[in-house]
N, C-alpha and C. Protein backbone atom coordinates (compact mmCIF):
# COMPACT_ATOMS: atom_id res chain seq x y z
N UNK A 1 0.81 -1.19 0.00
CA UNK A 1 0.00 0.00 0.00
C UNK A 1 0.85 1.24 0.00
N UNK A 2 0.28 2.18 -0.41
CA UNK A 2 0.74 3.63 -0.03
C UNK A 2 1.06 4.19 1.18
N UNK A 3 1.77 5.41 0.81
CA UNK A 3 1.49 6.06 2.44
C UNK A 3 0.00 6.54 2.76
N UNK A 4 -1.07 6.85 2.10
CA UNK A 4 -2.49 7.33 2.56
C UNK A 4 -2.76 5.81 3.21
N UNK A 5 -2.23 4.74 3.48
CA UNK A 5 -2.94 3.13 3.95
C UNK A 5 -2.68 3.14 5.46
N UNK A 6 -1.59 4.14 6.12
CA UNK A 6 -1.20 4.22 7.12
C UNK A 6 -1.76 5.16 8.22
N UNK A 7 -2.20 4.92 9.34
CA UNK A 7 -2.65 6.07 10.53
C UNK A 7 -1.56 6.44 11.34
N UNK A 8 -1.35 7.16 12.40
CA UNK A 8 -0.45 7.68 12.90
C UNK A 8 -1.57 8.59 14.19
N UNK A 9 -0.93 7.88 15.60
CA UNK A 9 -1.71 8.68 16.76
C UNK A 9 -0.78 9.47 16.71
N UNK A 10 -1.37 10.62 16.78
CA UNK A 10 -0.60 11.85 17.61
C UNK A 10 -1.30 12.57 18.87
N UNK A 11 -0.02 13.11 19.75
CA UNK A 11 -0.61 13.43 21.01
C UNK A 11 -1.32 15.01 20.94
N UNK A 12 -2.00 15.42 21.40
CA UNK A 12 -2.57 16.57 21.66
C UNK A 12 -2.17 17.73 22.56
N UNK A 13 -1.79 18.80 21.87
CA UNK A 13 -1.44 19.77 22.55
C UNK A 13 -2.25 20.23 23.70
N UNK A 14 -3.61 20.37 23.14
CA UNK A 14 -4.44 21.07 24.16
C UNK A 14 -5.57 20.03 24.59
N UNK A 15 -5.68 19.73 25.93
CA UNK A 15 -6.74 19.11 27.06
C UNK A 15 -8.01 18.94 26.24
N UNK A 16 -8.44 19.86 25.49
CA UNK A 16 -9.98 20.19 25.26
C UNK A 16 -9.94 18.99 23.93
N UNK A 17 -8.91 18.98 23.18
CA UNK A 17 -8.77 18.56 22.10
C UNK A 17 -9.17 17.12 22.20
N UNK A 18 -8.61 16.31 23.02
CA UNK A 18 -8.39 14.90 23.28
C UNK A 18 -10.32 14.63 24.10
N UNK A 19 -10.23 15.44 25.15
CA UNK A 19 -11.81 15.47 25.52
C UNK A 19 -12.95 15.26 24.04
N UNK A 20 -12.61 16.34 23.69
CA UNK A 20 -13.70 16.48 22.80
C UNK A 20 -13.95 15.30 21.76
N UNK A 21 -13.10 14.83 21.30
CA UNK A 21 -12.88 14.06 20.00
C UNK A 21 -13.12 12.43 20.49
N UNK A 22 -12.50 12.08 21.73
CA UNK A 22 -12.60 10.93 22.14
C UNK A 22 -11.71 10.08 21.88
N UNK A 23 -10.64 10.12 20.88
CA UNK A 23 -9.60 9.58 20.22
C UNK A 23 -8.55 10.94 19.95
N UNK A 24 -7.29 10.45 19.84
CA UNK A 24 -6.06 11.24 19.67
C UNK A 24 -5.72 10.85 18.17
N UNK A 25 -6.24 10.26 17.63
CA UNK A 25 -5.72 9.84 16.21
C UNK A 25 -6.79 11.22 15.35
N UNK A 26 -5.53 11.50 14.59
CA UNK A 26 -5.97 12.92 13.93
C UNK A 26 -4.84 13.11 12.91
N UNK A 27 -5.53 13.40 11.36
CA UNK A 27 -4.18 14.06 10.29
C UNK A 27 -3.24 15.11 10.45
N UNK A 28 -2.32 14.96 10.09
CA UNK A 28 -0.92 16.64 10.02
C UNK A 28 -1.70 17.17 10.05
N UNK A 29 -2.75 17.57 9.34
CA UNK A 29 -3.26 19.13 8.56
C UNK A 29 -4.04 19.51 10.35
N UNK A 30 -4.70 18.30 10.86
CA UNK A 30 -5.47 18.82 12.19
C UNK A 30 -4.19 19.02 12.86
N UNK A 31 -3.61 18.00 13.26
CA UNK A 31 -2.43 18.88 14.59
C UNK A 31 -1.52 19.92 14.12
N UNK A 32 -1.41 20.41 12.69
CA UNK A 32 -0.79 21.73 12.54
C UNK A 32 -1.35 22.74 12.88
N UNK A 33 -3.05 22.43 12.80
CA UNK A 33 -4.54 23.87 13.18
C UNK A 33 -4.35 23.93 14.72
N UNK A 34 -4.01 22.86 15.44
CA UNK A 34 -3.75 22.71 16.93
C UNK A 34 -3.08 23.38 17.11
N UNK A 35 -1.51 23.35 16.87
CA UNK A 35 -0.53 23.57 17.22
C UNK A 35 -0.32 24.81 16.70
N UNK A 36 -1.15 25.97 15.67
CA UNK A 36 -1.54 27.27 15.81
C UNK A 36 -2.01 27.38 16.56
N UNK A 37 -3.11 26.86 16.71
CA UNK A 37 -4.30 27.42 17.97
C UNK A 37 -3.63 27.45 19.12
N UNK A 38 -2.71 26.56 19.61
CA UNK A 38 -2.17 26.96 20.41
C UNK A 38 -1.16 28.08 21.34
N UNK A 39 -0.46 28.27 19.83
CA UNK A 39 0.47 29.37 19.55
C UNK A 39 -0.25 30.60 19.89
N UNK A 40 -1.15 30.71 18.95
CA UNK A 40 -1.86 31.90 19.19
C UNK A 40 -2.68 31.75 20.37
N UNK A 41 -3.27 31.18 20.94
CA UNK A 41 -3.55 30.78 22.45
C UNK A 41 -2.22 31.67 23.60
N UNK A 42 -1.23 31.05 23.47
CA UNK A 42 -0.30 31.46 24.21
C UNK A 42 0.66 32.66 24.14
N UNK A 43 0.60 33.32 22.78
CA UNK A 43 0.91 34.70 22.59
C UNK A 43 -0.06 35.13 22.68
N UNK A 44 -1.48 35.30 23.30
CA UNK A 44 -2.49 36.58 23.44
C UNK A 44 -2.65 36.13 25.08
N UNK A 45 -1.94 36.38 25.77
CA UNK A 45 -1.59 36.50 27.52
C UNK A 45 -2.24 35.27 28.32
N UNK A 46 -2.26 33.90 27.59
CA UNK A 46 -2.20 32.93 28.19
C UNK A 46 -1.59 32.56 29.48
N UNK A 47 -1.62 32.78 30.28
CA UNK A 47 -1.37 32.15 31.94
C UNK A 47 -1.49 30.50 31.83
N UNK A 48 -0.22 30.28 32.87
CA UNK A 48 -0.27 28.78 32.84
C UNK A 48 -0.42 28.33 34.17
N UNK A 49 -1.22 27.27 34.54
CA UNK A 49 -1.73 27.03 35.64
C UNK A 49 -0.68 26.25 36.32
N UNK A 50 -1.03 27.03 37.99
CA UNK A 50 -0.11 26.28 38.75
C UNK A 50 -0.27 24.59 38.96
N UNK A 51 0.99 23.76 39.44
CA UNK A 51 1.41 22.71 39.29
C UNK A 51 1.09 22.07 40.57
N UNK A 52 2.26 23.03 41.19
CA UNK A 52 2.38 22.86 42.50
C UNK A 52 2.49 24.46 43.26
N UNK A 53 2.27 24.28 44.27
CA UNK A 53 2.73 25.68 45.09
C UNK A 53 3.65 25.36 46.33
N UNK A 54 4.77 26.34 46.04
CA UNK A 54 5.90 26.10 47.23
C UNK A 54 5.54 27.04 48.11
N UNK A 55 6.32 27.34 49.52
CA UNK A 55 6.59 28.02 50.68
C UNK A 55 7.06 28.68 50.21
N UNK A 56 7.89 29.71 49.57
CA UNK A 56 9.15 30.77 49.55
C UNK A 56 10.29 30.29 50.97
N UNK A 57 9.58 30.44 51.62
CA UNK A 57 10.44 30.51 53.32
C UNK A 57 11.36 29.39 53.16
N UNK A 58 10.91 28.24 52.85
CA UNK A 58 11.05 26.40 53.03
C UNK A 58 12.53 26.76 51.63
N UNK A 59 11.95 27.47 50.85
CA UNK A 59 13.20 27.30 49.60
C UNK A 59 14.33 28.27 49.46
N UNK A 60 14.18 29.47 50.06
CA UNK A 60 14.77 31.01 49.97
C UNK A 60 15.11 31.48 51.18
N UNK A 61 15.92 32.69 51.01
CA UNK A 61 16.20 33.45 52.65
C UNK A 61 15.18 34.51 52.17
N UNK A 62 14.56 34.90 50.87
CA UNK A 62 13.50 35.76 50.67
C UNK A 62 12.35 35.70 50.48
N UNK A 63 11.79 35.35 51.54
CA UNK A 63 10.04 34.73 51.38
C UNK A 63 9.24 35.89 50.69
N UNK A 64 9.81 36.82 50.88
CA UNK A 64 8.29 38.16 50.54
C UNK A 64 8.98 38.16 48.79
N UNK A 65 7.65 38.39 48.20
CA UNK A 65 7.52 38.20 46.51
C UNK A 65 6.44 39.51 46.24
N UNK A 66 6.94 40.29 45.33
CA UNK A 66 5.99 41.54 44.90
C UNK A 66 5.08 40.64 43.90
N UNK A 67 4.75 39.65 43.41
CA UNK A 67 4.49 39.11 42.45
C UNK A 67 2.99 38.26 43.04
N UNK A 68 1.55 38.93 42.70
CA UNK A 68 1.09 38.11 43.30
C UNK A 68 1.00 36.40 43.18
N UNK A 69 0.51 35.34 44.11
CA UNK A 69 0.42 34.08 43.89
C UNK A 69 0.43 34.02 42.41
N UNK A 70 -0.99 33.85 41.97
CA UNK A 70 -1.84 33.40 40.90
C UNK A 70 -0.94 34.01 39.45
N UNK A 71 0.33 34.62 39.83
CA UNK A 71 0.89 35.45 38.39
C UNK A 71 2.40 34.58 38.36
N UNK A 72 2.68 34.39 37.39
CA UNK A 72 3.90 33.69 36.62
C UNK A 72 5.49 34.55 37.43
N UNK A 73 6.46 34.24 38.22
CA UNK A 73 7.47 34.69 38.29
C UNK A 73 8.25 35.26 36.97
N UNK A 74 8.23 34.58 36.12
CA UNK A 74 8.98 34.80 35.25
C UNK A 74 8.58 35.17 33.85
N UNK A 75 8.54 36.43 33.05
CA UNK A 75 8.27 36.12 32.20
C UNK A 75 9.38 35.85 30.66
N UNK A 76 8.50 35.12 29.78
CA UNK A 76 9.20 34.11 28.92
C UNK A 76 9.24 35.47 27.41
N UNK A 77 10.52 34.45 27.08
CA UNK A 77 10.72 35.48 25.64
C UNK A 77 11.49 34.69 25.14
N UNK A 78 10.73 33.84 23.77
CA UNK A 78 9.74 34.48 22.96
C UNK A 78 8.63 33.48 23.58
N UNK A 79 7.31 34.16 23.87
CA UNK A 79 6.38 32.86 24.58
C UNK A 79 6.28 31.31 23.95
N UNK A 80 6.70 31.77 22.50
CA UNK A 80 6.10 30.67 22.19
C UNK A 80 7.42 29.97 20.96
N UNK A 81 7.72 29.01 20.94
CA UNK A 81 8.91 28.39 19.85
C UNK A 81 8.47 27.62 19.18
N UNK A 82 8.35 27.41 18.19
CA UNK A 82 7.74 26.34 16.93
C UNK A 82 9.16 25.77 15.99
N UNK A 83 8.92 24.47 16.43
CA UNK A 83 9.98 23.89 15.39
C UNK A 83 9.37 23.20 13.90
N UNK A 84 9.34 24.00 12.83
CA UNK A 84 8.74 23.80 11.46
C UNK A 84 10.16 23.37 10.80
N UNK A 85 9.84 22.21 9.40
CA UNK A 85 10.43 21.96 7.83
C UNK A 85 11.59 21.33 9.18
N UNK A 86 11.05 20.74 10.18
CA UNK A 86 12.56 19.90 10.43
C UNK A 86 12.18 18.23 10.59
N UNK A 87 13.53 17.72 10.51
CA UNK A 87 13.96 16.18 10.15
C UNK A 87 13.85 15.48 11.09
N UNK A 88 13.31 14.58 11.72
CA UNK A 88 13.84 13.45 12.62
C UNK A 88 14.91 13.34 13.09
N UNK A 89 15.41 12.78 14.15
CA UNK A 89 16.37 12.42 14.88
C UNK A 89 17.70 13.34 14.52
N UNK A 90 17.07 14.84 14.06
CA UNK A 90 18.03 15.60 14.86
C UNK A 90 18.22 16.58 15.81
N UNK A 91 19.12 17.38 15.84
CA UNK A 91 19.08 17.98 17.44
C UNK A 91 18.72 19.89 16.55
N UNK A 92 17.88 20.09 17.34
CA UNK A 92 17.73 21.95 17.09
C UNK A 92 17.55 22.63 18.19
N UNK A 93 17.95 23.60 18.27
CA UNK A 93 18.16 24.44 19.38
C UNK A 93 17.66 25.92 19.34
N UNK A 94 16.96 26.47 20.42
CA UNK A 94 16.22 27.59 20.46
C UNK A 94 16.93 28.12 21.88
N UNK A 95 16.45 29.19 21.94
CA UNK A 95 17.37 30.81 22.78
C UNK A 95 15.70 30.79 23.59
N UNK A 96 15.62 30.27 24.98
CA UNK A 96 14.63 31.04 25.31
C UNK A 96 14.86 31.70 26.23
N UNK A 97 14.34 33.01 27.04
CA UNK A 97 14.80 33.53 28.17
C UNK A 97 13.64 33.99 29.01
N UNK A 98 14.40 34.20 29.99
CA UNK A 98 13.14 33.83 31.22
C UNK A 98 13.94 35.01 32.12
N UNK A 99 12.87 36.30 32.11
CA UNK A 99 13.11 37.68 33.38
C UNK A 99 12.28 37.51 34.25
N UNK A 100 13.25 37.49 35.64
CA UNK A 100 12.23 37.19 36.80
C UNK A 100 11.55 38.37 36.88
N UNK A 101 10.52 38.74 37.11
CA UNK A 101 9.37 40.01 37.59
C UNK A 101 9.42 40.25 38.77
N UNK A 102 10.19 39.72 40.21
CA UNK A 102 9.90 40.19 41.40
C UNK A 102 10.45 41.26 41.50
């Protein structure tokens, strides 16, 4: 057979995606619309939900934070990195940087 004879699961960027559909098996053309939507999701002031929450005190000699809880320490630049037109099993590398806000 061809390559159209073949499926391929792919994982889902976004929670809602996998909910909704009921299956993770989906064409390039859908997880490339994802993986915009996401992009653009996360460059228009996407917040990412906490994981865990630490003490400050328990980890630091500086417990007090100008930064409230519920807001990101750090913010990211560039929010968002997309690796496009690349090959398998090789290595690429991106510059991201991270300014603490306290």
């Amino acid at each position: 057979g061809g390559m159209g004879d073949r499926s391929v699961s792919l994982p889902s960027l976004l929670p809602a995606a996998t909910a909704s559909s009921g299956s993770t098996k989906r064409a390039p053309s859908e997880l490339l619309l994802e993986r915009q939507s996401l992009g653009a999701m996360l460059g228009s002031g996407y917040k990412p939900r906490n994981t865990e929450f630490l003490d400050l005190a328990m980890y630091s000699n500086h417990a007090n934070s100008a930064v409230p809880v519920d807001s990101p320490l750090f913010s990211v630049s560039p929010p968002v990195i997309v690796f496009s037109d690349f090959e398998g099993l090789q290595t690429y590398e991106a510059v991201v940087s991270l300014q603490n806000i306290d």
